[in-house]
N, C-alpha and C. Protein backbone atom coordinates (compact mmCIF):
# COMPACT_ATOMS: atom_id res chain seq x y z
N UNK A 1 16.98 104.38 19.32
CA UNK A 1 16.11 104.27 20.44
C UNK A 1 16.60 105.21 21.54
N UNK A 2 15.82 106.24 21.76
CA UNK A 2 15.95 106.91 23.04
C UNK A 2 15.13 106.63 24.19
N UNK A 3 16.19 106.68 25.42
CA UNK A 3 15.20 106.40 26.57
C UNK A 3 15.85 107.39 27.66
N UNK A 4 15.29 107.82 28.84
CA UNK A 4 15.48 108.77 30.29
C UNK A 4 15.52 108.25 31.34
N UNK A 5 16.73 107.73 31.73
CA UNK A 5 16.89 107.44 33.04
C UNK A 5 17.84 108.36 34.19
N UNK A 6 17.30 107.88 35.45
CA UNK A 6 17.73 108.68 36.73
C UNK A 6 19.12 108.57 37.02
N UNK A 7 19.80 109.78 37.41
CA UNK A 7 21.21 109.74 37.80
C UNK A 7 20.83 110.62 39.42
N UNK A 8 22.49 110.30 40.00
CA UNK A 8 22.18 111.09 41.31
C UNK A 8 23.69 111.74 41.15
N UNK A 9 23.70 113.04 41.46
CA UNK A 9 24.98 112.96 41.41
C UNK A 9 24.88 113.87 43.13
N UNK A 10 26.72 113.67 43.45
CA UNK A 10 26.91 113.72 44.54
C UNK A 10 28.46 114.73 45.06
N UNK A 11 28.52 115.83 45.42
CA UNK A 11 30.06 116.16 45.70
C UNK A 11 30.71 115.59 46.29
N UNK A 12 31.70 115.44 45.39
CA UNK A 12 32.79 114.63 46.21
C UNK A 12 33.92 115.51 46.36
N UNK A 13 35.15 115.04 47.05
CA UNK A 13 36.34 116.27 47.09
C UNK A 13 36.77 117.36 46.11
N UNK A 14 37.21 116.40 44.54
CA UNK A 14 37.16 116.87 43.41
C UNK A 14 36.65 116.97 42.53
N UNK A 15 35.43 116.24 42.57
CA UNK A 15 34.30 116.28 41.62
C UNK A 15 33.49 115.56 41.55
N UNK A 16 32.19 115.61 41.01
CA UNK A 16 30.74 115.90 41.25
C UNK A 16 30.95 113.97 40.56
N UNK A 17 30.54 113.14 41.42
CA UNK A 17 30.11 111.51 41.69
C UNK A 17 28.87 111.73 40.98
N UNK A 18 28.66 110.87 39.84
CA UNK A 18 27.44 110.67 39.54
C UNK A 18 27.10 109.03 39.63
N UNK A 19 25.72 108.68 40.44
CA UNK A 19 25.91 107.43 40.54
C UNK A 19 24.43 106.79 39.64
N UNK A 20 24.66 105.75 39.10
CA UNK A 20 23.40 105.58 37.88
C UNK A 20 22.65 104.45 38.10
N UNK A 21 21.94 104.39 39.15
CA UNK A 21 20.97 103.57 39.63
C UNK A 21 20.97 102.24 38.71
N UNK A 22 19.88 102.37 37.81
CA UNK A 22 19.36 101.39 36.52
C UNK A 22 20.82 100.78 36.17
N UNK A 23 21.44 100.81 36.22
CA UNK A 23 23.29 100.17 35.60
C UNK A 23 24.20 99.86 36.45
N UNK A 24 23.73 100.15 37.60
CA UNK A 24 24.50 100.14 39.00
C UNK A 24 26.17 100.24 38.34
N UNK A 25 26.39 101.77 38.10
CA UNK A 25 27.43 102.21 37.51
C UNK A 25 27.59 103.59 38.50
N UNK A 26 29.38 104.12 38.67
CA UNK A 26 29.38 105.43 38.75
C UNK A 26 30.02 106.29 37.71
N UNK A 27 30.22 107.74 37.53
CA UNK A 27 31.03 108.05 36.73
C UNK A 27 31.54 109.13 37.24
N UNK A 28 32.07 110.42 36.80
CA UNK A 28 32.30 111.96 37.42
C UNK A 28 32.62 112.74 36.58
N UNK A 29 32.79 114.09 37.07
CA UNK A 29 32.42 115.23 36.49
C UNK A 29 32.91 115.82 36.84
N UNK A 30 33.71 117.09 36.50
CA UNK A 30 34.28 118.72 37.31
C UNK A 30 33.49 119.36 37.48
N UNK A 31 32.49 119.49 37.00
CA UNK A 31 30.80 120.16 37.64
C UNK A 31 29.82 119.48 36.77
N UNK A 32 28.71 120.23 37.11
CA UNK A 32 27.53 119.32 36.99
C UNK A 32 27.31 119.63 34.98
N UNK A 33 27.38 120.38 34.24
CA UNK A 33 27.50 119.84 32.81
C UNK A 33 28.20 118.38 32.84
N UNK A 34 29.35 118.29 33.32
CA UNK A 34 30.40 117.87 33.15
C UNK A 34 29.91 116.40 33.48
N UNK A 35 29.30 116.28 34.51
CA UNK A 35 28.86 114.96 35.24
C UNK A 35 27.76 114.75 34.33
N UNK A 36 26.83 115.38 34.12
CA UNK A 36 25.61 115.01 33.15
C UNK A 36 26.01 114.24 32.26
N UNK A 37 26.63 114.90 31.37
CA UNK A 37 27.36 114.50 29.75
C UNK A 37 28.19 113.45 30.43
N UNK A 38 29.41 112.93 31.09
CA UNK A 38 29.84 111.72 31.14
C UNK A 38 28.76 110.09 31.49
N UNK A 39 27.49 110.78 32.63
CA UNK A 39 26.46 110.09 33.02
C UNK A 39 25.74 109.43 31.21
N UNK A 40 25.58 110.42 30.64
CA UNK A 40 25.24 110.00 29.10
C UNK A 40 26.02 109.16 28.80
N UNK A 41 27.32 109.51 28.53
CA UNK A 41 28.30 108.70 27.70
C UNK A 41 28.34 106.99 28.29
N UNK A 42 28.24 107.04 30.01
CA UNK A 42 28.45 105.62 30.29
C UNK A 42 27.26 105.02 29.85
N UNK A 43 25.77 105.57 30.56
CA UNK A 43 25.00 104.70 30.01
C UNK A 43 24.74 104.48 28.53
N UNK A 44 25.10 105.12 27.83
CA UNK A 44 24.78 105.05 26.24
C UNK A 44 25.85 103.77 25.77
N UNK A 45 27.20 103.93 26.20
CA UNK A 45 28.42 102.53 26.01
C UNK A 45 28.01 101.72 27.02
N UNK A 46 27.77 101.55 28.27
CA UNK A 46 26.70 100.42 28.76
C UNK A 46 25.69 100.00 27.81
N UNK A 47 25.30 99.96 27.26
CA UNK A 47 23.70 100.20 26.99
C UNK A 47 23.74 99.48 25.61
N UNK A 48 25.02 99.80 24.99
CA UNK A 48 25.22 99.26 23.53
C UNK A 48 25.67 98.20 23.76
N UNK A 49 26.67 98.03 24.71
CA UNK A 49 27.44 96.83 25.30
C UNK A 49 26.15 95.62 25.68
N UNK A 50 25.42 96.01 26.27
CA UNK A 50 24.44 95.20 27.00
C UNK A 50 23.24 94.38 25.67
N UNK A 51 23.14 95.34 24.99
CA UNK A 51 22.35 94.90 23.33
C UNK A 51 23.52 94.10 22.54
N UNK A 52 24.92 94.48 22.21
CA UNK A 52 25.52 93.56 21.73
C UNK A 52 24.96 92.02 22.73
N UNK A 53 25.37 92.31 23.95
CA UNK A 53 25.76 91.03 24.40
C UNK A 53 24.00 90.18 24.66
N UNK A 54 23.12 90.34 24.05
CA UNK A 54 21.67 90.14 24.04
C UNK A 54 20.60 90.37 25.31
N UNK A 55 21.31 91.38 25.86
CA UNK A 55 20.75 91.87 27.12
C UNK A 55 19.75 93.02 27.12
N UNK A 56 18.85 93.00 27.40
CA UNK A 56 17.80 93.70 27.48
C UNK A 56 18.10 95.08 28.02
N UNK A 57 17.60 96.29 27.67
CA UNK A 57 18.23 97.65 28.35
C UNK A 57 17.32 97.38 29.52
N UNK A 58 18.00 98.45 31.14
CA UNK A 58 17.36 97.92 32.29
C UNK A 58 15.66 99.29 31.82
N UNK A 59 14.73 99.00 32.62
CA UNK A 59 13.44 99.97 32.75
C UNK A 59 14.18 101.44 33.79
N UNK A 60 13.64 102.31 33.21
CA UNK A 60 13.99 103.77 34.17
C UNK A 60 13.43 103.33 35.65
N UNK A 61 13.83 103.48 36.52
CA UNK A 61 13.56 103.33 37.72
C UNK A 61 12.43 104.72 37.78
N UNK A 62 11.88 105.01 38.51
CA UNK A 62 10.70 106.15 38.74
C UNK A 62 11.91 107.29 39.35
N UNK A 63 11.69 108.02 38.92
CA UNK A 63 12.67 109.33 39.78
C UNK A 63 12.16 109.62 41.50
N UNK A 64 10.62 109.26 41.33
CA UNK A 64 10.48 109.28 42.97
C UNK A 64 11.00 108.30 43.93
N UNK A 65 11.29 107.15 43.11
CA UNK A 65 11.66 106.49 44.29
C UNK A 65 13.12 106.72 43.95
N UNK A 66 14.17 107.17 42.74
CA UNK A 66 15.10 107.44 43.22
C UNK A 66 15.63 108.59 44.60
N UNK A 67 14.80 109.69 44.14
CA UNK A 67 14.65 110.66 45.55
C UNK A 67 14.63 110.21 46.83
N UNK A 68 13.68 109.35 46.81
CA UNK A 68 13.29 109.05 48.26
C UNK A 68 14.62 107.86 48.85
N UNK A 69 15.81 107.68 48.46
CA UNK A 69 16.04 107.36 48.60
C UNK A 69 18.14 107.51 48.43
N UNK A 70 18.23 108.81 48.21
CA UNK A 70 18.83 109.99 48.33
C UNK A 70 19.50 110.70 49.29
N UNK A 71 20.72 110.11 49.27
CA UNK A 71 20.88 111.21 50.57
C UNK A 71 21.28 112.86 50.56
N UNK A 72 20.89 113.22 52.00
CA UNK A 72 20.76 114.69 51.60
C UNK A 72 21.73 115.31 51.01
N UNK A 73 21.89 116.30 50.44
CA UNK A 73 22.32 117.23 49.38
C UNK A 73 22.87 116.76 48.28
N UNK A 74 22.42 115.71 47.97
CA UNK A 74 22.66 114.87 46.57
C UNK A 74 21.23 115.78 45.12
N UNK A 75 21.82 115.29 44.29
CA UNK A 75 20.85 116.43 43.04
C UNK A 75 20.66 114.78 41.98
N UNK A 76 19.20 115.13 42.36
CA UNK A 76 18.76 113.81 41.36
C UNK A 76 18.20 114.64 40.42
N UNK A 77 18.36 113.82 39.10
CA UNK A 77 17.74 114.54 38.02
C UNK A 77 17.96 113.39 36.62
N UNK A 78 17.57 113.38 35.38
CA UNK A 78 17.55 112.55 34.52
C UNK A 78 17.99 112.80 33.54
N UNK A 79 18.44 112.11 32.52
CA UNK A 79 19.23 112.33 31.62
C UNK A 79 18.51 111.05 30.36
N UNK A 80 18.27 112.45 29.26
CA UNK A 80 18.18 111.06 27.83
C UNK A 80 19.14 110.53 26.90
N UNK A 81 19.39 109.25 26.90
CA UNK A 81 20.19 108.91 25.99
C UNK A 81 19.77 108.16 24.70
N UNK A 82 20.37 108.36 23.60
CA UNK A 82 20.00 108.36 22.30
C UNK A 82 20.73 107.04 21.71
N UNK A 83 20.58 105.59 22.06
CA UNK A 83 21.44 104.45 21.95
C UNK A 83 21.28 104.35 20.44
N UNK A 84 21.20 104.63 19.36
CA UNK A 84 21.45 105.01 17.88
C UNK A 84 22.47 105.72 18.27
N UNK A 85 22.56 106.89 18.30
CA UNK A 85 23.81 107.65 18.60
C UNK A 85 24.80 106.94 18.91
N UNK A 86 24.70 106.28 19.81
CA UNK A 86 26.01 105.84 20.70
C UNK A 86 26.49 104.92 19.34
N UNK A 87 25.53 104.10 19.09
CA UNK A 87 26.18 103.04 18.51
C UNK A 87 26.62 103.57 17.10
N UNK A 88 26.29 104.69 16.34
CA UNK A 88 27.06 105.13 15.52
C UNK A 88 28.58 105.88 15.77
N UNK A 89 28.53 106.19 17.13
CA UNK A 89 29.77 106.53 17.33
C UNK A 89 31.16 105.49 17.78
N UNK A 90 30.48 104.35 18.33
CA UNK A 90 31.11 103.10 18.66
C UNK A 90 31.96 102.38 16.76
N UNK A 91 30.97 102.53 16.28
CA UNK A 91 31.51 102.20 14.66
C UNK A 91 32.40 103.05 14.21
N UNK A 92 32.43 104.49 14.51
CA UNK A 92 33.27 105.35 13.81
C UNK A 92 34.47 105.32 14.52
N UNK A 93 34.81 104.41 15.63
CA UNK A 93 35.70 104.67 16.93
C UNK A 93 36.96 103.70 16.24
């Protein structure tokens, strides 16, 4: 099951804060590849975690209202994660 939800990420001293709305999670990055791909990795191990434990995955929040709600020079943008994936990699772990 793949789904696209909103991340925000944010500079911080040493690196790029990504904060993940839908999971009320943060993670980080040394630049913005860097933050993307970890933003994947949490919600995808969130996400498996939350289906083990019989929890429903959360709905994508709308990206507009993540924007609008944004502070300035923050970079909203979305990211898909592939929760098959994850969970085949959780087994091979």
């Amino acid at each position: 099951m793949k789904k696209t939800y909103p991340i925000v990420m944010t500079q911080g001293k040493d690196f790029i804060v990504v904060f993940i709305p839908d999971f009320n999670i943060n993670t980080q990055g040394k630049d913005v590849p860097e933050a993307i791909e970890m933003a994947k990795d949490a919600i995808g191990l969130m996400g498996i975690d939350m289906q083990d434990d019989g929890e429903s995955l959360p709905e994508a929040s709308s990206i507009a209202s993540i924007q609008s709600n944004t502070p300035s020079g923050a970079i909203v943008s979305l990211v898909d994660v592939d929760f098959s994936q994850y969970r085949r990699k959780k087994r091979v772990s």
